[in-house]
Protein backbone atom coordinates (compact mmCIF):
# COMPACT_ATOMS: atom_id res chain seq x y z
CA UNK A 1 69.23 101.89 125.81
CA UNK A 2 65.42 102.49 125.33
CA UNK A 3 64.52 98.64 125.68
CA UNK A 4 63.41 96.82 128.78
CA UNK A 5 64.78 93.25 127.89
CA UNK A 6 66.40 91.99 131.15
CA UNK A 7 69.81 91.81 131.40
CA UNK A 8 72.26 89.51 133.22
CA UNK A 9 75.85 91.32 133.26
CA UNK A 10 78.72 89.81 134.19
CA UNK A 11 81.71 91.99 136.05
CA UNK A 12 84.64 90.89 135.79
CA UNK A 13 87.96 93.15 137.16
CA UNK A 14 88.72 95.34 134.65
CA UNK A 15 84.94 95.66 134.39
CA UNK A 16 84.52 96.81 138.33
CA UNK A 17 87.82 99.08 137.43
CA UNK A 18 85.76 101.46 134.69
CA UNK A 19 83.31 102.31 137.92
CA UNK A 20 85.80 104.75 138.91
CA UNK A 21 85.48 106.71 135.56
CA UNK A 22 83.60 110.15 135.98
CA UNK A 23 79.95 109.63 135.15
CA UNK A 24 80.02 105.88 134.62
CA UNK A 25 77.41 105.14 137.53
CA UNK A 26 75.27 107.48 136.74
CA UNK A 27 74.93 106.12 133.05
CA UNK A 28 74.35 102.51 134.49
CA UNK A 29 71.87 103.62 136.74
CA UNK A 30 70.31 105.28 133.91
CA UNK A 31 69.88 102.10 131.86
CA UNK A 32 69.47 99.97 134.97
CA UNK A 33 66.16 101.55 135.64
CA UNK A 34 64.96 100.55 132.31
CA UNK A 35 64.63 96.77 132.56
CA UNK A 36 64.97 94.27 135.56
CA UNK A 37 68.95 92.58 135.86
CA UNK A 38 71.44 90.82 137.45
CA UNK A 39 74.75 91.80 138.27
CA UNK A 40 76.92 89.04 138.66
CA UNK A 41 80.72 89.66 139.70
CA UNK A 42 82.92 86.74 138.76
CA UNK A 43 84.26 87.46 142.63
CA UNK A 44 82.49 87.98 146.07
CA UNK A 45 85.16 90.71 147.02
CA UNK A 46 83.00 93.00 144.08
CA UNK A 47 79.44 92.37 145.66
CA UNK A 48 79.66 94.83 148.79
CA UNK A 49 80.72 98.08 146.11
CA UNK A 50 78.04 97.02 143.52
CA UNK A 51 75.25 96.49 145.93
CA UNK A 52 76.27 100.20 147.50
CA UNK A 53 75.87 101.50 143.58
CA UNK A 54 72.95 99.89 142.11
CA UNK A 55 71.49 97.18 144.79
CA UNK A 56 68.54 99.28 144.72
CA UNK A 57 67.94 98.65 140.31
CA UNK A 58 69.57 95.22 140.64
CA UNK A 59 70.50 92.20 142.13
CA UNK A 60 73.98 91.37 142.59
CA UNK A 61 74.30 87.77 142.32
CA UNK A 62 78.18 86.65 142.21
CA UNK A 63 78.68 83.52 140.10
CA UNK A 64 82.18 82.07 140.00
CA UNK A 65 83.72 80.48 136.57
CA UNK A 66 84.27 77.55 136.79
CA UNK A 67 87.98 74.89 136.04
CA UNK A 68 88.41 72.43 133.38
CA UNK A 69 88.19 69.24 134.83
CA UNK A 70 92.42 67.89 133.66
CA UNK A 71 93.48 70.25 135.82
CA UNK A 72 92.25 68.62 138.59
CA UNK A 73 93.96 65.17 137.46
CA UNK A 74 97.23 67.08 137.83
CA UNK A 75 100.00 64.57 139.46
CA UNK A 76 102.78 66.85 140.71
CA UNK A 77 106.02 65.49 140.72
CA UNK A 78 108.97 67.47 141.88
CA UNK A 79 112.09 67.83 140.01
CA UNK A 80 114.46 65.04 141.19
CA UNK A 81 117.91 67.67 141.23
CA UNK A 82 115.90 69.85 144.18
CA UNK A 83 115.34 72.29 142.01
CA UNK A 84 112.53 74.97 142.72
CA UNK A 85 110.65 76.08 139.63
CA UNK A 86 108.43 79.04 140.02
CA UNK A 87 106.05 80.07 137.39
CA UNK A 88 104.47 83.26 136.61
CA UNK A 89 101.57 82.97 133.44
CA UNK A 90 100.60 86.44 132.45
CA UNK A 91 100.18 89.28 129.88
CA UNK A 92 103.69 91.31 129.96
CA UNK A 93 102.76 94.69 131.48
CA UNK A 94 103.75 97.07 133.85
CA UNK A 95 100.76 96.67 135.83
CA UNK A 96 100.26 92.56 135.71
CA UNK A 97 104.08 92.47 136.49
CA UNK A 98 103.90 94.74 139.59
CA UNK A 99 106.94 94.57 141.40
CA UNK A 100 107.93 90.56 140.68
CA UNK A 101 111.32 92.13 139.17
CA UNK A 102 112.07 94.63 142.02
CA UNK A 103 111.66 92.57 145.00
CA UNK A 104 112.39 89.25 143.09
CA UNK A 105 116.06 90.57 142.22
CA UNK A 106 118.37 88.48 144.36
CA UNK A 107 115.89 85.65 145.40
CA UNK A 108 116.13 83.64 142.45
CA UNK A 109 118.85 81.58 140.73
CA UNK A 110 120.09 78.48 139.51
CA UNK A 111 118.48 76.39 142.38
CA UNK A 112 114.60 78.76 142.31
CA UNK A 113 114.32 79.48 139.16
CA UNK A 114 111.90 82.06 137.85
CA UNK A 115 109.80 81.14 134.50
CA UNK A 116 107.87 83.75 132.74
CA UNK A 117 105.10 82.75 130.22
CA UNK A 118 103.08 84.79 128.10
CA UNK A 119 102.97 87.19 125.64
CA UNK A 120 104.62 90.73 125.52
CA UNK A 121 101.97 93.73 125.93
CA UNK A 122 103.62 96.57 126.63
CA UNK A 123 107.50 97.17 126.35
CA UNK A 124 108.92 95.17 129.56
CA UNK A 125 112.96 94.73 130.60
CA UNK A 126 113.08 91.39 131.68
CA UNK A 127 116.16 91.14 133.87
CA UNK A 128 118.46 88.45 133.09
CA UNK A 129 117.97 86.05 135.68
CA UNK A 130 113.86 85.69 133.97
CA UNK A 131 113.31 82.47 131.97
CA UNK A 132 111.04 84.03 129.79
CA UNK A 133 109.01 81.54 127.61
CA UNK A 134 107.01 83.78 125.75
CA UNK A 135 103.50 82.92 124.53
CA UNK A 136 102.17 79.82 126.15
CA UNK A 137 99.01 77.07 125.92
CA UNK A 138 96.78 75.56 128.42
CA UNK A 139 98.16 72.24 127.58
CA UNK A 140 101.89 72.80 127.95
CA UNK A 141 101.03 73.94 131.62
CA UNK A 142 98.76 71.54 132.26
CA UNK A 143 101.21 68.67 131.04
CA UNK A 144 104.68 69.88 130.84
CA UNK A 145 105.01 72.63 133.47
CA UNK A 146 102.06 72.32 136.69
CA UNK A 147 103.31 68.68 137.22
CA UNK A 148 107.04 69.69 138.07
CA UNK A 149 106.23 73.53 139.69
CA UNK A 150 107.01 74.34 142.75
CA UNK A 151 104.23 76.96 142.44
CA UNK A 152 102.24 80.11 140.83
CA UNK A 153 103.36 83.77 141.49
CA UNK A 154 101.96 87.03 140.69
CA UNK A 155 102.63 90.06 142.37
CA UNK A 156 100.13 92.03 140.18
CA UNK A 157 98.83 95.52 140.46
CA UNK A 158 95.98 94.79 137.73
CA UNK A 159 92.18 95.50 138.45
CA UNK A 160 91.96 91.74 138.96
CA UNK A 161 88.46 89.97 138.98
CA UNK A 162 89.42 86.15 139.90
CA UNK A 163 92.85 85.21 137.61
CA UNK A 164 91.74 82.02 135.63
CA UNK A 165 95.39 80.88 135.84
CA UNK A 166 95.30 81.07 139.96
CA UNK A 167 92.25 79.00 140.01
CA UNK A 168 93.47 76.51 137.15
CA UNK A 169 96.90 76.51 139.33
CA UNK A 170 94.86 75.83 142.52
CA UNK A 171 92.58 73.09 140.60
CA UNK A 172 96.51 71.37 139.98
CA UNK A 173 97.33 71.28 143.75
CA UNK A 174 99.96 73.98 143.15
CA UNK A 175 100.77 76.74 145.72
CA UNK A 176 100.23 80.14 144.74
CA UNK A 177 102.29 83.08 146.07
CA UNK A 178 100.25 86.56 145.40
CA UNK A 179 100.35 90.05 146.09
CA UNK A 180 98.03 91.37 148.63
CA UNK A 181 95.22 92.49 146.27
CA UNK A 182 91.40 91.90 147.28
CA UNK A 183 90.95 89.26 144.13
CA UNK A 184 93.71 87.32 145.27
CA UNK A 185 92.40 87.64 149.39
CA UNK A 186 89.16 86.17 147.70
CA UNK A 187 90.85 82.92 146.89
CA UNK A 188 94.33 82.44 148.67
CA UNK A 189 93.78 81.77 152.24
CA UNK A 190 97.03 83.03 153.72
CA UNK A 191 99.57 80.22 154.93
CA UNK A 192 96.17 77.99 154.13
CA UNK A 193 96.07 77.73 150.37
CA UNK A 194 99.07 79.89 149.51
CA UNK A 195 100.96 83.03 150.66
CA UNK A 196 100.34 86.66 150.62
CA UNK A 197 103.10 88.97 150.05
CA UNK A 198 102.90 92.74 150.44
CA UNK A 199 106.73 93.47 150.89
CA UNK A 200 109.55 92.10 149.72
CA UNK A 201 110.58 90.79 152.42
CA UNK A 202 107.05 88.71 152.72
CA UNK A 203 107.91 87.39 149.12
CA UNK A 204 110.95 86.11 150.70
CA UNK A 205 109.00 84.59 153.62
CA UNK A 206 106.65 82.73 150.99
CA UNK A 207 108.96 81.26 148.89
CA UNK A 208 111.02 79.69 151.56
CA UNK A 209 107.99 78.90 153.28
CA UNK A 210 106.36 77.35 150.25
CA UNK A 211 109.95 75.69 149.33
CA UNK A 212 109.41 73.23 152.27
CA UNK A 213 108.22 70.26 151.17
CA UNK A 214 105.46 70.11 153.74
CA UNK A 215 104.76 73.07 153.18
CA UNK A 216 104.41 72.71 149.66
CA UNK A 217 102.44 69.96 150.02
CA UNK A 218 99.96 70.62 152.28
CA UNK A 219 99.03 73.85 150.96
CA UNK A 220 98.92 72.27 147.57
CA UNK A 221 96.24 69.84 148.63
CA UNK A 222 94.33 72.54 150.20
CA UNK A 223 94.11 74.79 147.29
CA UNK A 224 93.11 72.06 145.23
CA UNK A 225 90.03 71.19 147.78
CA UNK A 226 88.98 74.78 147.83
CA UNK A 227 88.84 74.91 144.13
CA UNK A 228 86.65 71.78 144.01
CA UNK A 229 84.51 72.58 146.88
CA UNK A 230 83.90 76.85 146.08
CA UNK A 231 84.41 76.78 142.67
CA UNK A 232 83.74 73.40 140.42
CA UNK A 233 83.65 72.44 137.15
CA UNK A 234 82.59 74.98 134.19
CA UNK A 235 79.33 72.37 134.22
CA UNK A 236 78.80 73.68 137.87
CA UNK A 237 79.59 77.48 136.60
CA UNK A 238 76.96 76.67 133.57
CA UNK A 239 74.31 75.60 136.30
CA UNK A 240 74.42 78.93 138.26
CA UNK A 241 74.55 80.94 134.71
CA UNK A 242 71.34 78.50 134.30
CA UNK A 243 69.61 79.45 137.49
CA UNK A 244 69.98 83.31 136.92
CA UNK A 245 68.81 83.19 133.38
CA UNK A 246 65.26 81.05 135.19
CA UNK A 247 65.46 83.87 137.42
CA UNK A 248 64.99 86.97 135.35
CA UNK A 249 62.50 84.89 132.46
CA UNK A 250 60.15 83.66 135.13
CA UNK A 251 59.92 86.79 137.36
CA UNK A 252 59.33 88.49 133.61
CA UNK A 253 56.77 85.77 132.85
């Protein structure tokens, strides 16, 4: 407040979330006005809200993180007893769970299994057919758990910008199954490079359409090219973090 330095901001979900507090346009407007800036969402679904509330102070610019490059090098290699392992990596609360336990009750078992990772937020029953893992590293996914998955799901109802795990997951060549949220429409191209599920009966659909090997396959391969060709490295997400920064010095210059 009370400086003109220019500003680049990023938005990320839970950032685009606080707009619907009372009053919180208004006060960015307020300090928008003060200094030239960049909004940049870490999503393109974000761009057509923010340029409606401050495209007139700002440009929105979205610029995408970016993957580490191992997770590219993934080699998948399914189990060789058939069996389907599903993975959900995320914070343990009501909100990032959504309804995985509701609708998932009855669709998984000894042959799809159901493997929780990460840590434990809020206060969450975990029913018992949940492999929960707890706590989890990059590099137990990457080499332990991506290679013999049979794919990602989250059925969150989280102000989501662009999951980090989705992309990392798509970078891998695994499927990802997703609730029908506009951060995961941004990325997972229905029946293209993984499944949308609004119901429980679509989260049926995807896993047994995603539990054909073909399937599998094929939309494995074409997560993994989207990834490469939208998204990049974090040395391509540097370069456009680069180009903005040139942007607002030289048109201060």
């Amino acid at each position: 407040w009370g400086t003109t330095t220019p500003a680049l901001i990023t938005v990320l979900g839970s950032d685009f979330g606080l707009l619907r507090l009372p009053g919180m346009k208004s006060l960015l407007r307020t300090v928008l006005r003060q200094r030239r800036a960049i909004l940049a969402p870490n999503a393109d679904w974000m761009q057509p809200a923010l340029e409606q509330a401050f495209g007139d102070l700002a440009e929105i610019r979205p610029i995408a993180f970016g993957v580490d490059d191992p997770w590219f090098d993934v080699v998948r290699i399914p189990p060789p007893d058939g069996t389907r392992h599903w993975l959900a990596v995320t914070r343990l609360t009501k909100n990032k769970i959504g309804d995985l336990f509701n609708w998932g009750d009855g669709l998984f078992g000894e042959q799809r299994q159901l493997h929780l990772f990460g840590p434990m937020q809020e206060q969450v029953d975990l029913p018992d057919w949940v492999i929960y893992h707890g706590s989890t590293h990059p590099a137990e996914l990457l080499k332990t758990w991506f290679p013999q998955a049979c794919g990602l799901i989250t059925l969150s109802r989280h102000d989501e910008g662009r999951p980090q795990v989705i992309l990392e997951a798509m970078a891998a060549g695994l499927p990802v199954l997703a609730s029908d949220l506009p951060a995961h429409r941004d990325m997972v191209i229905h029946r293209q490079t993984g499944y949308l599920a609004s119901t429980r009966d679509k989260l049926c659909e995807g896993l047994n359409w995603l539990g054909e090997p073909e399937h599998n396959q094929q939309t494995g391969q074409a997560a993994r090219q989207w990834v490469r060709n939208s998204i990049g490295t974090w040395d391509d997400c540097a370069g456009r973090y680069a180009a903005a920064y040139r942007s607002l010095l030289e048109h201060r210059s």
